[in-house]
PDB file of N, CA and C in Angstrom:
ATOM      1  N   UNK A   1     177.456   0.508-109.351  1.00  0.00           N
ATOM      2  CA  UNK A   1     177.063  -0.114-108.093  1.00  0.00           C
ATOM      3  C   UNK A   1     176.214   0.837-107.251  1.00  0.00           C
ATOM      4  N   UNK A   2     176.779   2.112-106.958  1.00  0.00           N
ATOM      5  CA  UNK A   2     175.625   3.275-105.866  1.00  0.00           C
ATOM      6  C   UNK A   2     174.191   3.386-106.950  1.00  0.00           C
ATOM      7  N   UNK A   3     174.454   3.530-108.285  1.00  0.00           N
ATOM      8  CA  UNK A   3     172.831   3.737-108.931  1.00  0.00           C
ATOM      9  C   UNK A   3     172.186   2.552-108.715  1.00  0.00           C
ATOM     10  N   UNK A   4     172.391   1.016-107.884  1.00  0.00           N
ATOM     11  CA  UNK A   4     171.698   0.011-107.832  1.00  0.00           C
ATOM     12  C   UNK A   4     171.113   0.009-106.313  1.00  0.00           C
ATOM     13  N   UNK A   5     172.091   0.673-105.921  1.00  0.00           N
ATOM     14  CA  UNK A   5     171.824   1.230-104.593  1.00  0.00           C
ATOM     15  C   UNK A   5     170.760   1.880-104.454  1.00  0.00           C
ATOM     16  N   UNK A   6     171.239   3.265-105.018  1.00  0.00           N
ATOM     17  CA  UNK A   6     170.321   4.140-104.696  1.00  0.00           C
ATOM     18  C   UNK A   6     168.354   3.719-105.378  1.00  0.00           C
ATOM     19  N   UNK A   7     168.400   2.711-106.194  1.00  0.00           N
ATOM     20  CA  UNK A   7     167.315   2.160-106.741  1.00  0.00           C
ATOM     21  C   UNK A   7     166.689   1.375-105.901  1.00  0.00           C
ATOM     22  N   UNK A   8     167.289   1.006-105.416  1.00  0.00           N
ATOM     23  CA  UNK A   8     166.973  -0.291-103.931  1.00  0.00           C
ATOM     24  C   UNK A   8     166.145   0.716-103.060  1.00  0.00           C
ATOM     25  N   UNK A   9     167.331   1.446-102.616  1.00  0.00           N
ATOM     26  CA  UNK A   9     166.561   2.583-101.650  1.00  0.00           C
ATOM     27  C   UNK A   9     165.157   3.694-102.010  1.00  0.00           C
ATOM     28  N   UNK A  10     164.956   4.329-103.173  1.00  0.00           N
ATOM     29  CA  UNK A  10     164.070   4.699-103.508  1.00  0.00           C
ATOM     30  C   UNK A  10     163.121   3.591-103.689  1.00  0.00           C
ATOM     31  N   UNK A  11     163.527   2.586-104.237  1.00  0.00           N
ATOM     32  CA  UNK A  11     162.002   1.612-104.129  1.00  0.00           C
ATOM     33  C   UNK A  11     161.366   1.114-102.248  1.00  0.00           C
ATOM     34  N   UNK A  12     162.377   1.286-101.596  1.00  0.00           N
ATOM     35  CA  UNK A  12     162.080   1.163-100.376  1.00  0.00           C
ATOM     36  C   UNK A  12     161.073   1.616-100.005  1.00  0.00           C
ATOM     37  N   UNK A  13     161.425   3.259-100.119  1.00  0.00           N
ATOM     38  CA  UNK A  13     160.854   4.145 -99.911  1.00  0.00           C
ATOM     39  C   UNK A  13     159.699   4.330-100.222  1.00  0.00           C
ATOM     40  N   UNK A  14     159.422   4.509-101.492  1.00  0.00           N
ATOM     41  CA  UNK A  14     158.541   4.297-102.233  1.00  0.00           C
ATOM     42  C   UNK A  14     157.022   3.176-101.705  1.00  0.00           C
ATOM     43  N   UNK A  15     157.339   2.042-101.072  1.00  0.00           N
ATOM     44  CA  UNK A  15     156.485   0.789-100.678  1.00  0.00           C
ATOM     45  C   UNK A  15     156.382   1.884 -99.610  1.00  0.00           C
ATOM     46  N   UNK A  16     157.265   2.298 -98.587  1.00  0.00           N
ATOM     47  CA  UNK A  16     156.814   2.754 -96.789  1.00  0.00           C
ATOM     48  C   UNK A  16     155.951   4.104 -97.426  1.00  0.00           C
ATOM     49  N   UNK A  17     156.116   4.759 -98.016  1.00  0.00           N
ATOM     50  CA  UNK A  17     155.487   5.484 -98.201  1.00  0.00           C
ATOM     51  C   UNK A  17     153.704   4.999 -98.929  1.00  0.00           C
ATOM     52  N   UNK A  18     153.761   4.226 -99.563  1.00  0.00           N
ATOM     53  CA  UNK A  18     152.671   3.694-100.065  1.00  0.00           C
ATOM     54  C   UNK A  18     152.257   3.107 -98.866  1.00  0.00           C
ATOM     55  N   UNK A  19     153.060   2.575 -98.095  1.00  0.00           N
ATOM     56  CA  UNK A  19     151.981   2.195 -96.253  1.00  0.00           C
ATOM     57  C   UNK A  19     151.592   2.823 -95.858  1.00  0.00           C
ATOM     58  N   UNK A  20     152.213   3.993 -95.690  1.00  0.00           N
ATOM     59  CA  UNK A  20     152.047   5.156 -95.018  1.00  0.00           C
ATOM     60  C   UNK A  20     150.368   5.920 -95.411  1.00  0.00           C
ATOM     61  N   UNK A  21     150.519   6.058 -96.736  1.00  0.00           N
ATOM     62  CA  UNK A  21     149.137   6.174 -97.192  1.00  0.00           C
ATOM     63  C   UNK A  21     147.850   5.137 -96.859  1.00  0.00           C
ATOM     64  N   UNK A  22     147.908   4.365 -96.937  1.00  0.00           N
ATOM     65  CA  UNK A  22     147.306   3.372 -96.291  1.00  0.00           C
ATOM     66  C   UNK A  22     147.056   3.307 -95.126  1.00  0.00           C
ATOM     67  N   UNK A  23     147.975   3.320 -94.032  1.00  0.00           N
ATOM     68  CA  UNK A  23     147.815   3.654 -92.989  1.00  0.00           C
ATOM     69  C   UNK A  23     146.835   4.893 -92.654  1.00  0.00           C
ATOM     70  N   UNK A  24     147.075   6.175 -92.963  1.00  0.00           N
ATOM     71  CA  UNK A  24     146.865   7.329 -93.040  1.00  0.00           C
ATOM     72  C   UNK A  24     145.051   6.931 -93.430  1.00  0.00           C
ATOM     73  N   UNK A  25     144.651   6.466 -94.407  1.00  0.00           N
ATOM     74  CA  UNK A  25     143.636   6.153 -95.478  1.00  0.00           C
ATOM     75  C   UNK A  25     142.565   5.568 -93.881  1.00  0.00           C
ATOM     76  N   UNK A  26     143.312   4.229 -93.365  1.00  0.00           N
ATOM     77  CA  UNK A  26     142.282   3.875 -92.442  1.00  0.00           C
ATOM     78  C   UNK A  26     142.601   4.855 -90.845  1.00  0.00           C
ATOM     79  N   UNK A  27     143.223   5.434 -90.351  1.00  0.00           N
ATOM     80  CA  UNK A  27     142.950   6.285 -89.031  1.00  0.00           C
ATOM     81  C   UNK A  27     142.073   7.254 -89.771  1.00  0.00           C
ATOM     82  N   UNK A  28     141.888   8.282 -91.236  1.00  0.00           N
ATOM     83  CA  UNK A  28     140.724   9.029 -91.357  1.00  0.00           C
ATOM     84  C   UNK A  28     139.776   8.564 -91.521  1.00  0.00           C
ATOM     85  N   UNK A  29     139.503   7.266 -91.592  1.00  0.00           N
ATOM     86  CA  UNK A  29     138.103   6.768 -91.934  1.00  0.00           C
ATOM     87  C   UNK A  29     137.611   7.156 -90.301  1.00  0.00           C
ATOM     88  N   UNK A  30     138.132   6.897 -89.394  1.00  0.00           N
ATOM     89  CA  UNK A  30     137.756   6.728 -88.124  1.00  0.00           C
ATOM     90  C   UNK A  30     137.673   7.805 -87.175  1.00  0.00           C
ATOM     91  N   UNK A  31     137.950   9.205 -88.030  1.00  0.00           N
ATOM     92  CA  UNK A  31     138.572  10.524 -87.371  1.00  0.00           C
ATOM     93  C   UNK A  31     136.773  10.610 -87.327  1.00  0.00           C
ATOM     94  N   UNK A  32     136.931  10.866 -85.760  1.00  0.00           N
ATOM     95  CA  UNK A  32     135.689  11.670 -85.311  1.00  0.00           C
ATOM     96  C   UNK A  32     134.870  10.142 -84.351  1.00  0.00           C
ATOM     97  N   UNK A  33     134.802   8.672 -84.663  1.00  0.00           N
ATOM     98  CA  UNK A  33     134.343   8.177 -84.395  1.00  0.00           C
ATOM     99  C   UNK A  33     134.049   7.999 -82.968  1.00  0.00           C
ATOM    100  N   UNK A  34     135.635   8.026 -82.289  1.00  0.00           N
ATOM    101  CA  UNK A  34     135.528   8.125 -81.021  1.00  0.00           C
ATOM    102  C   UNK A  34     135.455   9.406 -80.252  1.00  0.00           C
ATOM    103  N   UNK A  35     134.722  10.273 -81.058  1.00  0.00           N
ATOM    104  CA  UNK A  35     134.890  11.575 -80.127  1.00  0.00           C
ATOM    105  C   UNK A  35     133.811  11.553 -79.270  1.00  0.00           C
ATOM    106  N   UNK A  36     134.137  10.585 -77.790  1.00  0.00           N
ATOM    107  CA  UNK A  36     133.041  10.676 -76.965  1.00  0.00           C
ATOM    108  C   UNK A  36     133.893  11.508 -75.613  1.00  0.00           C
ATOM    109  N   UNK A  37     133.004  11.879 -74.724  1.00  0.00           N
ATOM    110  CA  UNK A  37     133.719  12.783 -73.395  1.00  0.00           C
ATOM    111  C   UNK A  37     133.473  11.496 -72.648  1.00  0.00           C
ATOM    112  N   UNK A  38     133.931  11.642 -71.413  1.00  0.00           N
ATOM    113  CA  UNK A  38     134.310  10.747 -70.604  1.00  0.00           C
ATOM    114  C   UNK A  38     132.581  10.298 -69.870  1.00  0.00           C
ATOM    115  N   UNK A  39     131.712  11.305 -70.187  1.00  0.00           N
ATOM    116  CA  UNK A  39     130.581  11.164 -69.518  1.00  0.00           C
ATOM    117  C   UNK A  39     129.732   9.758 -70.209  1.00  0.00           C
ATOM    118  N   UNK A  40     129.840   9.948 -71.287  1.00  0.00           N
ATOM    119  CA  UNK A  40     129.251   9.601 -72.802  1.00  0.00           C
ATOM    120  C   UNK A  40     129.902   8.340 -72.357  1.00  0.00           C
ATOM    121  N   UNK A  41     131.016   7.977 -72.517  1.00  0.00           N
ATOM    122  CA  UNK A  41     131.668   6.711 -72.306  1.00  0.00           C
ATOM    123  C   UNK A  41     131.023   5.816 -70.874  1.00  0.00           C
ATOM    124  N   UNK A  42     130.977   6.422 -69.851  1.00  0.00           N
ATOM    125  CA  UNK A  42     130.457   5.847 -68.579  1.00  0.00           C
ATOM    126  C   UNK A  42     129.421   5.215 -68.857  1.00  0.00           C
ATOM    127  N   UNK A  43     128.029   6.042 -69.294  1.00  0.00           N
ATOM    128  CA  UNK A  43     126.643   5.595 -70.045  1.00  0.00           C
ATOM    129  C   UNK A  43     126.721   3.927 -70.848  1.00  0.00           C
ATOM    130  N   UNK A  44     127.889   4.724 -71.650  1.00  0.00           N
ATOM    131  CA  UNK A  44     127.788   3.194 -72.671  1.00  0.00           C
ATOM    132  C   UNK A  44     128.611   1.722 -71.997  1.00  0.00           C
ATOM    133  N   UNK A  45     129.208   2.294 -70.855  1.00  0.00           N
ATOM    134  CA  UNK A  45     129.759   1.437 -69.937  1.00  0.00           C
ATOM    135  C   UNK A  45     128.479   1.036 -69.285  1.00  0.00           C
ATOM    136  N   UNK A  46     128.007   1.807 -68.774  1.00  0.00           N
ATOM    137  CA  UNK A  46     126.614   0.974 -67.427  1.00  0.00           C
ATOM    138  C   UNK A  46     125.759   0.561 -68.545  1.00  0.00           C
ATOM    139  N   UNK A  47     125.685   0.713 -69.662  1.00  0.00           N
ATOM    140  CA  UNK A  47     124.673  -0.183 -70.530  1.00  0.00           C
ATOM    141  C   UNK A  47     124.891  -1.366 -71.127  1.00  0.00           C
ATOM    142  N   UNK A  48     126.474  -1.484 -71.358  1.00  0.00           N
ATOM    143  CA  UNK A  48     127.086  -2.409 -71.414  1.00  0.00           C
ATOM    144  C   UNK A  48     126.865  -3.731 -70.690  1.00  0.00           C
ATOM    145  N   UNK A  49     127.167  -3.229 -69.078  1.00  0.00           N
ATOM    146  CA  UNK A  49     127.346  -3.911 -68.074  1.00  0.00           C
ATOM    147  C   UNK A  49     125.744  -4.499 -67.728  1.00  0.00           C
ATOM    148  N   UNK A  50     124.773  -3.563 -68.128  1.00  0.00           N
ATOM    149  CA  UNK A  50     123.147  -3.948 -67.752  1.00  0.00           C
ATOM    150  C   UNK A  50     122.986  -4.933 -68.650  1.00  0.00           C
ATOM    151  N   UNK A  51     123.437  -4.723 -70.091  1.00  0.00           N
ATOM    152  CA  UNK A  51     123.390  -5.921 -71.279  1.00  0.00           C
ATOM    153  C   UNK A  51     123.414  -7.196 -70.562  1.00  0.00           C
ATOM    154  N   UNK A  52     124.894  -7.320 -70.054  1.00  0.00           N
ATOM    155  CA  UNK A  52     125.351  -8.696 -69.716  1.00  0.00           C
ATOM    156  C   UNK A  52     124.697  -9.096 -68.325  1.00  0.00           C
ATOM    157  N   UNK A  53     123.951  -8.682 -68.169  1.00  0.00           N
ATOM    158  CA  UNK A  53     123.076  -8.805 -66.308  1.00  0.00           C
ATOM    159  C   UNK A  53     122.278  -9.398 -67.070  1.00  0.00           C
ATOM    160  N   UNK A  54     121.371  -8.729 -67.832  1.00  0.00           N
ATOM    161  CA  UNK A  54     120.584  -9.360 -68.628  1.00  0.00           C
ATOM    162  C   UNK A  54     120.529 -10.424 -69.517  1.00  0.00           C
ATOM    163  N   UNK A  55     121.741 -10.576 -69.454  1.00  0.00           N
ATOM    164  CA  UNK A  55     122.117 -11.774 -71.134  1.00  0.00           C
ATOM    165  C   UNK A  55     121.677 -11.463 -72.259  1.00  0.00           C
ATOM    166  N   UNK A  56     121.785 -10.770 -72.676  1.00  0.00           N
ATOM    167  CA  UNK A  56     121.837  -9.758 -74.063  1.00  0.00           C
ATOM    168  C   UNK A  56     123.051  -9.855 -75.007  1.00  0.00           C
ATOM    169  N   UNK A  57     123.207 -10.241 -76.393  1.00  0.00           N
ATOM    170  CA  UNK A  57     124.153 -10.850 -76.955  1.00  0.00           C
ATOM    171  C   UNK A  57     124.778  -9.139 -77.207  1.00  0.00           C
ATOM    172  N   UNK A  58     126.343  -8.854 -77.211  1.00  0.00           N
ATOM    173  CA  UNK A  58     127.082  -8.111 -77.480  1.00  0.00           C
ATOM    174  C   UNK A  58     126.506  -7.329 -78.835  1.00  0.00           C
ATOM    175  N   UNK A  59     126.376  -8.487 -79.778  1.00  0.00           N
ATOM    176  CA  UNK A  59     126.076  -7.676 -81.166  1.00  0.00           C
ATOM    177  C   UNK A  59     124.699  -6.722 -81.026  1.00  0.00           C
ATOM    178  N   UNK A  60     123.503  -7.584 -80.332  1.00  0.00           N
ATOM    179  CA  UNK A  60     122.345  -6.563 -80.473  1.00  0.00           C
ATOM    180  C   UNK A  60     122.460  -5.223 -79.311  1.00  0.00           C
ATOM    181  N   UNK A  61     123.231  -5.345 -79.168  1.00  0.00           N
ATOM    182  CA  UNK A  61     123.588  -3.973 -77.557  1.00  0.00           C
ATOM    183  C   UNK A  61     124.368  -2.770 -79.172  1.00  0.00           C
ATOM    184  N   UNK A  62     125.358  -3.467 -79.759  1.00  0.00           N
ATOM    185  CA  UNK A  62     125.792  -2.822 -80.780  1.00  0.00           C
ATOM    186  C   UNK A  62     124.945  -1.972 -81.879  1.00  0.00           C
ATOM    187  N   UNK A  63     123.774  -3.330 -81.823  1.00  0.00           N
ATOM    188  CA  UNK A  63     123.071  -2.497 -83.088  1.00  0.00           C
ATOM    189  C   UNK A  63     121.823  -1.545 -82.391  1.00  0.00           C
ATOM    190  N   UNK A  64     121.699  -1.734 -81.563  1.00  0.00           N
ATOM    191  CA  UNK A  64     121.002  -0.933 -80.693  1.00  0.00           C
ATOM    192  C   UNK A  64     121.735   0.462 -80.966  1.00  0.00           C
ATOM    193  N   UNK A  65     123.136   0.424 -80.998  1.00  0.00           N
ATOM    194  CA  UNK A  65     123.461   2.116 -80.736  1.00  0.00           C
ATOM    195  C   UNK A  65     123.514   2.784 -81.861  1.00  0.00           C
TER     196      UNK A  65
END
């Protein structure tokens, strides 16, 4: 009965840990992306905001950057 146990539990494990990698897999894809300073961010805020004054669709403000 505990070796059916303990099989249960290592396969548990086993899946969270395989999330875990996964998980892990997509936050490094993204390491560095947002490394903007607070200045950098404001900019892309007031350009943002000029977009939509203008009526400028979201996506081409995107591909713009």
């Amino acid at each position: 009965m505990e070796a059916g146990v303990e099989k249960l539990i290592l396969r548990e494990l086993r899946e969270i840990k395989e999330e875990l990698k996964i998980l892990n897999s997509k936050i490094d894809n993204f390491t560095g992306y947002f490394d903007l300073d607070e200045e950098e961010i404001e900019e892309l805020y007031r350009e943002l905001e000029d977009a939509k004054k203008h009526g400028k669709r979201l996506e081409d403000v995107l591909n713009e950057l």
